[in-house]
C-alpha atoms as a PDB file:
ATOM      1  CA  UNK A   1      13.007  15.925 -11.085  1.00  0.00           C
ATOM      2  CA  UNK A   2       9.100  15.416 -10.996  1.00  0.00           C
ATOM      3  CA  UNK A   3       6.796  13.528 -13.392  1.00  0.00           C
ATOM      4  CA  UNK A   4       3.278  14.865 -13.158  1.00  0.00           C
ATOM      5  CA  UNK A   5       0.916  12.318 -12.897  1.00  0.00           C
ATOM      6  CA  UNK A   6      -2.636  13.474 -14.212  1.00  0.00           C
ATOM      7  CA  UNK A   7      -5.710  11.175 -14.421  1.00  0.00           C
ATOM      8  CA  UNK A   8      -8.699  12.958 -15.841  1.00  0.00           C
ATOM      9  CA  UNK A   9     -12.367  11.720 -16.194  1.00  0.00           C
ATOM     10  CA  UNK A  10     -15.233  13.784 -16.739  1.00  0.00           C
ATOM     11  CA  UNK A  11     -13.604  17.186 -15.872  1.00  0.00           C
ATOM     12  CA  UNK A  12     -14.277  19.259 -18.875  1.00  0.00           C
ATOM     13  CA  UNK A  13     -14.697  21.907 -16.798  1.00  0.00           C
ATOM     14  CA  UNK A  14     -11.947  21.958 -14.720  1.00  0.00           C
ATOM     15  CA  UNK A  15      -8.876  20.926 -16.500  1.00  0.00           C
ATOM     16  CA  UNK A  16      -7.622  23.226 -17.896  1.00  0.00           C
ATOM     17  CA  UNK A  17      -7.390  25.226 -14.485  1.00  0.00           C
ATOM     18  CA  UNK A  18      -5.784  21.538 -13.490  1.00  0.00           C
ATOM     19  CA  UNK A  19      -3.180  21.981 -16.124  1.00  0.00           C
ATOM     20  CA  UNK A  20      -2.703  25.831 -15.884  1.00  0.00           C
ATOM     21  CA  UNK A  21      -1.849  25.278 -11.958  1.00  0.00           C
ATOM     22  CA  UNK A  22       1.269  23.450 -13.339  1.00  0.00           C
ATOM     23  CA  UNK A  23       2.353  25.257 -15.807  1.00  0.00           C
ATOM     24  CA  UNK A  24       2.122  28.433 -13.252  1.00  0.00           C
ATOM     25  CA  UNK A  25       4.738  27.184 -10.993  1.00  0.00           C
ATOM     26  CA  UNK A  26       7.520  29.492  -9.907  1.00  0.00           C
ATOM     27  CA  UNK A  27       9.789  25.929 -10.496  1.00  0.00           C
ATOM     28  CA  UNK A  28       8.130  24.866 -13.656  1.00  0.00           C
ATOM     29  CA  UNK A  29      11.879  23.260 -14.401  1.00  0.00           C
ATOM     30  CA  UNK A  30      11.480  20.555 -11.839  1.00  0.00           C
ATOM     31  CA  UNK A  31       8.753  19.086 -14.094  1.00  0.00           C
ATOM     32  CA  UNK A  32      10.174  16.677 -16.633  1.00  0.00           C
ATOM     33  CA  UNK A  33       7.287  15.803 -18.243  1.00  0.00           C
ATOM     34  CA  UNK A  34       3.283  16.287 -17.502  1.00  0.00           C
ATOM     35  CA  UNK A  35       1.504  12.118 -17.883  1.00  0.00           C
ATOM     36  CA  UNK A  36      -2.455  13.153 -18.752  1.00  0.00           C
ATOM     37  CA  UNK A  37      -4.234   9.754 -18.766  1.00  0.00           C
ATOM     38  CA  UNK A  38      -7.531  10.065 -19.871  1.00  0.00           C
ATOM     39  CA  UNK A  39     -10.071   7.623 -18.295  1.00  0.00           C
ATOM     40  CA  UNK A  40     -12.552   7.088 -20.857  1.00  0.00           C
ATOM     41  CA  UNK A  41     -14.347   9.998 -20.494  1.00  0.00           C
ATOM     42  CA  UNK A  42     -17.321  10.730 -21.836  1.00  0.00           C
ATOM     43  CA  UNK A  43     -18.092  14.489 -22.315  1.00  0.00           C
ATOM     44  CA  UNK A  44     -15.551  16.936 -23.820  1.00  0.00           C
ATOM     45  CA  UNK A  45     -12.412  16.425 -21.406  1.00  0.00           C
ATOM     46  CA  UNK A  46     -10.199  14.692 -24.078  1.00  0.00           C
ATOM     47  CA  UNK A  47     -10.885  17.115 -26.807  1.00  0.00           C
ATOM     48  CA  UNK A  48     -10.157  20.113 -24.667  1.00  0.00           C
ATOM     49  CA  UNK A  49      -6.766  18.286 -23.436  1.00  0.00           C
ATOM     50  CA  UNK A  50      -5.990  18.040 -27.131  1.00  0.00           C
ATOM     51  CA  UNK A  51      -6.540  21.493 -27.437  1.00  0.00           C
ATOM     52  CA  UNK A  52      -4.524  22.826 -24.785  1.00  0.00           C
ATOM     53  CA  UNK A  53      -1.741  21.296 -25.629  1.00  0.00           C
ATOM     54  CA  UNK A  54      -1.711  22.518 -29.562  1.00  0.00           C
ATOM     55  CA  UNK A  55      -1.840  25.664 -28.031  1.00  0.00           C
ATOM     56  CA  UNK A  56       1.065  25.245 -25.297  1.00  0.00           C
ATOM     57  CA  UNK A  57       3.787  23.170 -27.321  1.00  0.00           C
ATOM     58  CA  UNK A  58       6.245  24.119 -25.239  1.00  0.00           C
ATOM     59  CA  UNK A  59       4.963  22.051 -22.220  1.00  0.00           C
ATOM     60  CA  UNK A  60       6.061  18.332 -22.071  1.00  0.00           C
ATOM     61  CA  UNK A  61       2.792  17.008 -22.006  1.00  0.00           C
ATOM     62  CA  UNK A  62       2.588  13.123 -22.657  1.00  0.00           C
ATOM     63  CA  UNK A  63      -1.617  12.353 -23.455  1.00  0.00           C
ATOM     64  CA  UNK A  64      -2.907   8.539 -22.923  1.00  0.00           C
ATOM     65  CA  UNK A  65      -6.040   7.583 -23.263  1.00  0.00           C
ATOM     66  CA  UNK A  66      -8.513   4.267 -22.393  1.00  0.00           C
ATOM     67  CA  UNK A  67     -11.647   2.597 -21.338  1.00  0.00           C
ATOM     68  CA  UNK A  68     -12.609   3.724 -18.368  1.00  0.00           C
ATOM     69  CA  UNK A  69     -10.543   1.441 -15.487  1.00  0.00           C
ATOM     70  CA  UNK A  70     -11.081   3.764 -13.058  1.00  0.00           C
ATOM     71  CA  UNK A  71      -8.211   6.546 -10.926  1.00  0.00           C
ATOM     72  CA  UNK A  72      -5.591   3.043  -9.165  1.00  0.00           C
ATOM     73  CA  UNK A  73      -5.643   1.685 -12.512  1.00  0.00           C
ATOM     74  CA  UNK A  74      -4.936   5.216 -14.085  1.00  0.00           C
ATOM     75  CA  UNK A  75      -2.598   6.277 -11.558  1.00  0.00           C
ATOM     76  CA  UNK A  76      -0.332   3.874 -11.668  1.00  0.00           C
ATOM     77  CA  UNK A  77      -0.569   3.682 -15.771  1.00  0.00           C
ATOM     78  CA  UNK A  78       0.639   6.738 -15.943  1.00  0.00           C
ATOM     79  CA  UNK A  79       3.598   5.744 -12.922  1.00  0.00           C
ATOM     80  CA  UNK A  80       4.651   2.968 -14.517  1.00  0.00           C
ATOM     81  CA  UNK A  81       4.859   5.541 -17.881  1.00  0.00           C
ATOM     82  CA  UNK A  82       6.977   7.813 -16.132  1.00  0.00           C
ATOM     83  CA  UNK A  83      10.389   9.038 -16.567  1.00  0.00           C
ATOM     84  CA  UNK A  84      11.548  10.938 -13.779  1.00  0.00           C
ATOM     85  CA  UNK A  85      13.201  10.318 -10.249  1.00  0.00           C
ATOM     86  CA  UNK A  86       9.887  11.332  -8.223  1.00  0.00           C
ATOM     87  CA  UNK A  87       6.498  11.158  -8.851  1.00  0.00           C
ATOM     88  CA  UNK A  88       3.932  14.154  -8.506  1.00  0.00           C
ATOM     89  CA  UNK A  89       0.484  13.729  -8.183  1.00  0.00           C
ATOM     90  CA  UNK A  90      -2.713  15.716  -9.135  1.00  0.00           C
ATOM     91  CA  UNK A  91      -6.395  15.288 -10.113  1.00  0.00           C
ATOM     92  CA  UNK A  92      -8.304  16.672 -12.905  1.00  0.00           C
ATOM     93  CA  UNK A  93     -10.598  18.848 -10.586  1.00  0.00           C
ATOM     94  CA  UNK A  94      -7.394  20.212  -7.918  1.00  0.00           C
ATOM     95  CA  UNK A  95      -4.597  22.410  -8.791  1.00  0.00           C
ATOM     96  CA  UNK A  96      -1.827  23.350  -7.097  1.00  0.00           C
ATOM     97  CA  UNK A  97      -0.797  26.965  -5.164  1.00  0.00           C
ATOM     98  CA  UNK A  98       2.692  28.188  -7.664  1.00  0.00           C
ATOM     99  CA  UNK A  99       4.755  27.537  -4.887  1.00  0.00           C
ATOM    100  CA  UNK A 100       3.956  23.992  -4.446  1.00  0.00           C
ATOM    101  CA  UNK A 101       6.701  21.941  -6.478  1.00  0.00           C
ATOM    102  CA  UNK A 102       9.172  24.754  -5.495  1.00  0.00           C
ATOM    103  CA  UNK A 103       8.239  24.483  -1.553  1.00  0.00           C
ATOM    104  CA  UNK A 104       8.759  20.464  -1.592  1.00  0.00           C
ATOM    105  CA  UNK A 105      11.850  20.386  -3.765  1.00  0.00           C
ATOM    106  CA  UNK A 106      13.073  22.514  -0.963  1.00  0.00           C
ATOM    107  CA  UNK A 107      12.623  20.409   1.925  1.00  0.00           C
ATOM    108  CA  UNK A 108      14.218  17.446  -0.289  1.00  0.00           C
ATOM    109  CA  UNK A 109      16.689  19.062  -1.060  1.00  0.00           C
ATOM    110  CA  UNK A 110      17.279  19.564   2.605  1.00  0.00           C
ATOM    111  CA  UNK A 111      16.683  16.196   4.127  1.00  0.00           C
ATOM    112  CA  UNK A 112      17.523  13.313   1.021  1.00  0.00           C
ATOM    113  CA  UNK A 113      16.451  10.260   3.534  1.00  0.00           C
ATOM    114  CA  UNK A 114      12.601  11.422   2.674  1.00  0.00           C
ATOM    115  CA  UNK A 115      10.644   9.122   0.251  1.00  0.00           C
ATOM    116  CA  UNK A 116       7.020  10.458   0.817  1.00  0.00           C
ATOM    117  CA  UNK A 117       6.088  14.036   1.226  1.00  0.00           C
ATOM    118  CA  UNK A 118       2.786  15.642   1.418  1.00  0.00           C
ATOM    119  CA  UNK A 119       1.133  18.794   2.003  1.00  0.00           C
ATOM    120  CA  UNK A 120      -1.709  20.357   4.586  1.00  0.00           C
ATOM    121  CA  UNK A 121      -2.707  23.248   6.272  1.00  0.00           C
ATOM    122  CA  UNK A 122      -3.935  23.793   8.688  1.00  0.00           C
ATOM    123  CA  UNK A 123      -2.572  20.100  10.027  1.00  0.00           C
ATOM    124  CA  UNK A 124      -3.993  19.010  13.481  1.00  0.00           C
ATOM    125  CA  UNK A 125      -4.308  15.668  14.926  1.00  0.00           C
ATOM    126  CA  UNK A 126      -5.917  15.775  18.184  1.00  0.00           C
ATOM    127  CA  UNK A 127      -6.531  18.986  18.252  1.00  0.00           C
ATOM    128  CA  UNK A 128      -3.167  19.744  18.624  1.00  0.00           C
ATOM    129  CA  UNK A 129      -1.795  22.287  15.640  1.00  0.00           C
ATOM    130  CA  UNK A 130       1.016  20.868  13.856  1.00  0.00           C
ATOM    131  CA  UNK A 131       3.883  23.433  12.138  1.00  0.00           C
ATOM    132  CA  UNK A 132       6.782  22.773   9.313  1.00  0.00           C
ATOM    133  CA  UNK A 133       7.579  19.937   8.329  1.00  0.00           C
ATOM    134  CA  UNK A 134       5.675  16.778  10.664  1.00  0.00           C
ATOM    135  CA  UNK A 135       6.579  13.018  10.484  1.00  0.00           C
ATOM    136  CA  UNK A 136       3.841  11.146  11.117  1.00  0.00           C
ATOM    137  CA  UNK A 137       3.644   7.917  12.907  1.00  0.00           C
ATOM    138  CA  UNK A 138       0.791   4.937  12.509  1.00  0.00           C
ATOM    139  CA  UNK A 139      -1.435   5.699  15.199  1.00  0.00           C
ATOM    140  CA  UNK A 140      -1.591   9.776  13.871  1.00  0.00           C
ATOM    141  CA  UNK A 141      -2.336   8.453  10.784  1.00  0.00           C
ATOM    142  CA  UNK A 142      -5.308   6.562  12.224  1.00  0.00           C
ATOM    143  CA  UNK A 143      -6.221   9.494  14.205  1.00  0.00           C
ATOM    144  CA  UNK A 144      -6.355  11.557  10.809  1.00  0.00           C
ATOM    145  CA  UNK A 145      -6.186  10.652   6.692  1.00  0.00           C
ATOM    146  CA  UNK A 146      -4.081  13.887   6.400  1.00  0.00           C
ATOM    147  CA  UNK A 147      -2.765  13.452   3.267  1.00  0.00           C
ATOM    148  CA  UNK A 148      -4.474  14.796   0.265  1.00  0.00           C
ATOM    149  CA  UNK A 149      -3.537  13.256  -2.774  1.00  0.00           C
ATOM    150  CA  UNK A 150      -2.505  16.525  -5.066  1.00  0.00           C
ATOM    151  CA  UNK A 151       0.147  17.360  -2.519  1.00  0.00           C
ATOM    152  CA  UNK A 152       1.608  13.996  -2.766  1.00  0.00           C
ATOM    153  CA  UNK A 153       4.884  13.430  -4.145  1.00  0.00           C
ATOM    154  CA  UNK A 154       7.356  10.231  -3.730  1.00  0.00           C
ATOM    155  CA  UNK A 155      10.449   8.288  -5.382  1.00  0.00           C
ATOM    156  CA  UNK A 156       9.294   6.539  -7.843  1.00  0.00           C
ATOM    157  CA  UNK A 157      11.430   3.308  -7.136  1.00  0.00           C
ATOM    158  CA  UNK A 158       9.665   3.396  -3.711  1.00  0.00           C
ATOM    159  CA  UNK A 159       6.128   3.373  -4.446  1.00  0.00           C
ATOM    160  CA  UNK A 160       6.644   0.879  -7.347  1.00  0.00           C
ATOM    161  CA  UNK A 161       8.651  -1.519  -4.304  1.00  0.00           C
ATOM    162  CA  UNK A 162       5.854  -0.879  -2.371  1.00  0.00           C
ATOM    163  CA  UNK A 163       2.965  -2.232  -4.826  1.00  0.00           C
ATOM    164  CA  UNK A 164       1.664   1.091  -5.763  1.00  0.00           C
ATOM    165  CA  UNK A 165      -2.102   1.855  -5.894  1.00  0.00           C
ATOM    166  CA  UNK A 166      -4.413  -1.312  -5.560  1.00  0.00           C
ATOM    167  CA  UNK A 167      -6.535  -1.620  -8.359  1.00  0.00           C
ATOM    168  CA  UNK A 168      -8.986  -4.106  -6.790  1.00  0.00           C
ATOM    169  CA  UNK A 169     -10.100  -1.271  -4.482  1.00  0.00           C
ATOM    170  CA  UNK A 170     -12.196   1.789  -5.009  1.00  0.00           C
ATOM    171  CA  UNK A 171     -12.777   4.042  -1.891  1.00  0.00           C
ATOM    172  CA  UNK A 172      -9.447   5.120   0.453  1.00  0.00           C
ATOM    173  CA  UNK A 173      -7.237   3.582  -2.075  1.00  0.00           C
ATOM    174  CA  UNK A 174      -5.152   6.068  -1.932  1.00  0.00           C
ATOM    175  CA  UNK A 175      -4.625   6.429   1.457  1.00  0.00           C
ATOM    176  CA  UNK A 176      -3.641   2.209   1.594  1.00  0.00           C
ATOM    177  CA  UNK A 177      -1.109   2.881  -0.692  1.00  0.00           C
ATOM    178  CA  UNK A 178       0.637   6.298   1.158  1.00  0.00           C
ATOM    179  CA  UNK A 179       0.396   4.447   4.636  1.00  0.00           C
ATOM    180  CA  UNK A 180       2.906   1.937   3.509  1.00  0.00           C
ATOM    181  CA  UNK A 181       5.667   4.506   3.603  1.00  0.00           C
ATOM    182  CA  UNK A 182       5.281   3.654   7.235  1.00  0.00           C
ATOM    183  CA  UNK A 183       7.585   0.560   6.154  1.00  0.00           C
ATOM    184  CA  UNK A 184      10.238   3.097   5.477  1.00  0.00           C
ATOM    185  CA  UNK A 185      10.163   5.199   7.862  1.00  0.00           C
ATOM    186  CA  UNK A 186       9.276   8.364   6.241  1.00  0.00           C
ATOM    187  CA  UNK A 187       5.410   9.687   5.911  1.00  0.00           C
ATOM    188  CA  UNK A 188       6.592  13.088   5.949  1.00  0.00           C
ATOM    189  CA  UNK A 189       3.698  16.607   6.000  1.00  0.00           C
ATOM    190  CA  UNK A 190       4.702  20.009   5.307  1.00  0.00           C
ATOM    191  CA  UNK A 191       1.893  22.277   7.264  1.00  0.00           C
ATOM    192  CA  UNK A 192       2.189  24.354   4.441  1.00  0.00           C
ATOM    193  CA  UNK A 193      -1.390  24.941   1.920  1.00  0.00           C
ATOM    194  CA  UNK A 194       0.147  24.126  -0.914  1.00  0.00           C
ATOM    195  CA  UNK A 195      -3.028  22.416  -3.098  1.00  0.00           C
ATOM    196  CA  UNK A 196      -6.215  23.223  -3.367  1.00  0.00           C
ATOM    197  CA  UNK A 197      -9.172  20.384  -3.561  1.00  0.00           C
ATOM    198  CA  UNK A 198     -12.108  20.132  -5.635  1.00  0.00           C
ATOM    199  CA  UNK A 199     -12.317  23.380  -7.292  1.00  0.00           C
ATOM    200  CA  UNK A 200     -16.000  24.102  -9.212  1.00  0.00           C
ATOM    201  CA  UNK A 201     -17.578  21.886  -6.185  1.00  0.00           C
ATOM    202  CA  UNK A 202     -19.335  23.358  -3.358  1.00  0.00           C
ATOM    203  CA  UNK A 203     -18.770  21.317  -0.684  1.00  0.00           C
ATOM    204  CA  UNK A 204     -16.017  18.315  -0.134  1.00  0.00           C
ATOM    205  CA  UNK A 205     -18.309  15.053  -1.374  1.00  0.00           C
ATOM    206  CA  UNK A 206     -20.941  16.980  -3.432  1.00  0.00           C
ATOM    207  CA  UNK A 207     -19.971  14.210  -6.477  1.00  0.00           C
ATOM    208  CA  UNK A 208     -17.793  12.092  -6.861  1.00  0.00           C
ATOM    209  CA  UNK A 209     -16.068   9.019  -4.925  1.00  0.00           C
ATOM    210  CA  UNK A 210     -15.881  11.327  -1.937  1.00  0.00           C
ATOM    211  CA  UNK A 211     -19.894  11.378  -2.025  1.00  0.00           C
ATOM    212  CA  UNK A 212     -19.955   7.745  -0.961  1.00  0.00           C
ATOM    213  CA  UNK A 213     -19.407   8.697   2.392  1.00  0.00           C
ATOM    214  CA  UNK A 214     -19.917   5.037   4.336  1.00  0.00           C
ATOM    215  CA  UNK A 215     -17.872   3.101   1.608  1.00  0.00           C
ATOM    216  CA  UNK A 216     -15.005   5.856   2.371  1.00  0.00           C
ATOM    217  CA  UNK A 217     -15.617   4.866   6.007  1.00  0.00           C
ATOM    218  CA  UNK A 218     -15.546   1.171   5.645  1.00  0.00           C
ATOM    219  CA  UNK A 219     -12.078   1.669   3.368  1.00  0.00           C
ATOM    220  CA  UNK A 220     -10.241   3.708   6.160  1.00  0.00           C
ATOM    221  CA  UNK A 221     -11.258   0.991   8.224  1.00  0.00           C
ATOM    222  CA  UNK A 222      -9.509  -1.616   6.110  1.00  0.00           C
ATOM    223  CA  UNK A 223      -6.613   0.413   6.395  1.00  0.00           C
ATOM    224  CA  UNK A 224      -6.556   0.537   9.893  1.00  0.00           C
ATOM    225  CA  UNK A 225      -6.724  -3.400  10.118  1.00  0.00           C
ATOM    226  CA  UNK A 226      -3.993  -3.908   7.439  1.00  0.00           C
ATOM    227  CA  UNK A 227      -1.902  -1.323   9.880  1.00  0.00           C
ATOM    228  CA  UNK A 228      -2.533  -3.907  12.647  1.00  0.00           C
ATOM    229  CA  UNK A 229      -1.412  -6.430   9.758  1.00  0.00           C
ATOM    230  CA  UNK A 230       1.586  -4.939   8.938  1.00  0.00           C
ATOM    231  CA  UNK A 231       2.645  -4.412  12.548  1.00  0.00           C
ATOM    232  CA  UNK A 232       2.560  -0.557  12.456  1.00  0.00           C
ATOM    233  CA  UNK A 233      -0.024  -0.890  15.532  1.00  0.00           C
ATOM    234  CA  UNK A 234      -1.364  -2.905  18.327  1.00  0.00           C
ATOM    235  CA  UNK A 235      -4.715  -4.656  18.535  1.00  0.00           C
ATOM    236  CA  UNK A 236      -6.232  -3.063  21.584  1.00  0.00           C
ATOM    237  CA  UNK A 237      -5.248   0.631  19.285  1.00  0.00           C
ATOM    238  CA  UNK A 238      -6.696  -0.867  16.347  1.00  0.00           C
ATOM    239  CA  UNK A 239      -9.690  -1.921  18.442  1.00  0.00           C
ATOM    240  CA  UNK A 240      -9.861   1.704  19.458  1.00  0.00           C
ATOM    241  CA  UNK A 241      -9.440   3.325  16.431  1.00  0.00           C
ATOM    242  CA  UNK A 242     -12.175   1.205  14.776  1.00  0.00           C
ATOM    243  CA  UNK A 243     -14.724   2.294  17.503  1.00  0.00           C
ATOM    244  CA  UNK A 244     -13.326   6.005  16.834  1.00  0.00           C
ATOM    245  CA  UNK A 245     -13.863   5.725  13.194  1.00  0.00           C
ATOM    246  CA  UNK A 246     -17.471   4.887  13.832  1.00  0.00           C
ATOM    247  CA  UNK A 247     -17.867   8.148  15.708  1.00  0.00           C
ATOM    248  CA  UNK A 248     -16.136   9.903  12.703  1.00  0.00           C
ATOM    249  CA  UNK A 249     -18.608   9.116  10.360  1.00  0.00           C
ATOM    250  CA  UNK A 250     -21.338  10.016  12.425  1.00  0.00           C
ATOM    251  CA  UNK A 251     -20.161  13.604  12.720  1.00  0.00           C
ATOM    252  CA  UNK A 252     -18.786  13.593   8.844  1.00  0.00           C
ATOM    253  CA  UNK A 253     -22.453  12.005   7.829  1.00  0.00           C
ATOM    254  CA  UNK A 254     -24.096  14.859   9.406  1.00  0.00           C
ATOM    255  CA  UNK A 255     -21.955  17.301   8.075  1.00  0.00           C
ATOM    256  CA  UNK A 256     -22.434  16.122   4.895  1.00  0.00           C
ATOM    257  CA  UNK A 257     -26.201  15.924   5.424  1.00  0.00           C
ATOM    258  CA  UNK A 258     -25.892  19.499   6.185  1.00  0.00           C
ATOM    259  CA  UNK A 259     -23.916  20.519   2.999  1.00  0.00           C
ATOM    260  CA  UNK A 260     -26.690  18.618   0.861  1.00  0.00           C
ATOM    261  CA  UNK A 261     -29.948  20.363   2.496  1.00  0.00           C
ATOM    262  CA  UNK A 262     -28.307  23.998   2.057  1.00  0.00           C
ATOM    263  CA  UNK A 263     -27.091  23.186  -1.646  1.00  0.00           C
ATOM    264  CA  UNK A 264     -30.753  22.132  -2.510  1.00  0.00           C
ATOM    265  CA  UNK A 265     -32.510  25.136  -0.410  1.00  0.00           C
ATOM    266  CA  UNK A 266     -29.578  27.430  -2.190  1.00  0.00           C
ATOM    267  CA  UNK A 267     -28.853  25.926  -5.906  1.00  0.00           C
END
């Protein structure tokens, strides 16, 4: 059923929890096959791939390896390589809860007309507490990027209509590509914690692409404008939403502020 899409650069010291979190899961026969694609790492995250699996031959791990493109260009290397019906996607420093593959099968199972699931708990979007399975419209996705990537999966034949990941682009990439399931109707979240994010860090951003907090800002804001572009939502909301993203980064700069002075006072 799935293909496991893994892109892994630098994370020596984390993938092997990354690939343990799949092999751990109660429905490890949805997984077809496991696609590591090694972005030209340099430190010791290839060798202990290699390792791992020599010592778990049983998993259907498929290992590629190149110069450093960076994660679109991986991604969709490693979609493109794929075999399966659905796609299943996870970085090399997240892993997924056991239940997670199991969980979303589930809710496919019980409504075929989804394309695009994801995964987040606890999910609010205006304050307002969201429960079981949510679709999400335009303007909530505006409102809130609540989609992480490791709880994504999607048909295959879908994302690959829809232009998959764009390479030219480096910060909220991902979220440019998952809001075009908009087209289709179906941007589906189960308020379920299935994943979780950016183990071995101690804060969200610490490192990272996520660290470049006001080029993450300015890239949700392209989305939000190519929304408006793709007629999802109006330009007074877009106008709106702009303005509100403004005000977002002002409370996630501080926050983030924050997080750096206590990690330096505390090491």
């Amino acid at each position: 059923m799935f293909s496991v899409i893994i892109p892994a650069y630098n994370c020596e010291k984390t993938i092997r929890q990354v690939l343990d979190s799949v092999r751990r899961q109660t429905r490890f026969d949805l997984v077809e096959e496991i696609i590591v694609l090694n972005d030209g790492s340099t430190d010791q995250t290839g060798k202990i791939i290699t390792d791992y699996i020599s010592s778990h031959p049983s998993m259907p791990i498929l290992y590629l390896h190149h110069k450093n493109h960076g994660v679109s260009y991986t991604r969709n290397r490693g979609i493109h390589a794929a075999k399966a019906e659905w796609i299943a996607l996870l970085d090399g420093d997240d892993v997924w809860l056991e239940q997670k593959l199991e969980r979303q099968a589930q809710v496919l199972a019980a409504h075929p007309d989804i394309c695009f699931l994801g995964a987040k708990s606890p999910l609010k979007i205006l304050l307002k507490r969201r429960h079981g399975l949510c679709k999400i419209t335009a303007a909530e996705l505006c409102l809130r990027s609540c989609t992480p990537t490791p709880s994504v999966v999607f048909k295959k034949s879908v994302g690959e209509a829809l232009g998959l990941f764009d390479e030219s682009r480096q910060f909220a990439e991902d979220i440019q590509f998952y809001q075009r399931f908009l087209l289709y109707d179906s941007y589906y979240i189960l308020a379920e914690k299935l994943v979780q994010i950016s183990i071995q860090k101690k804060y969200f951003g610490e490192s990272g692409l996520t660290s470049h907090i006001q080029k993450c800002s300015r890239g949700r804001d392209k989305n939000i404008i190519e929304l408006y572009r793709m007629g999802l939502i109006r330009k007074p909301f877009m106008a709106a939403m702009l303005l509100f993203s403004q005000i977002k980064f002002c409370r996630r700069w501080l926050i983030w502020s924050a997080h750096r002075c206590i990690a330096k006072l505390h090491p």
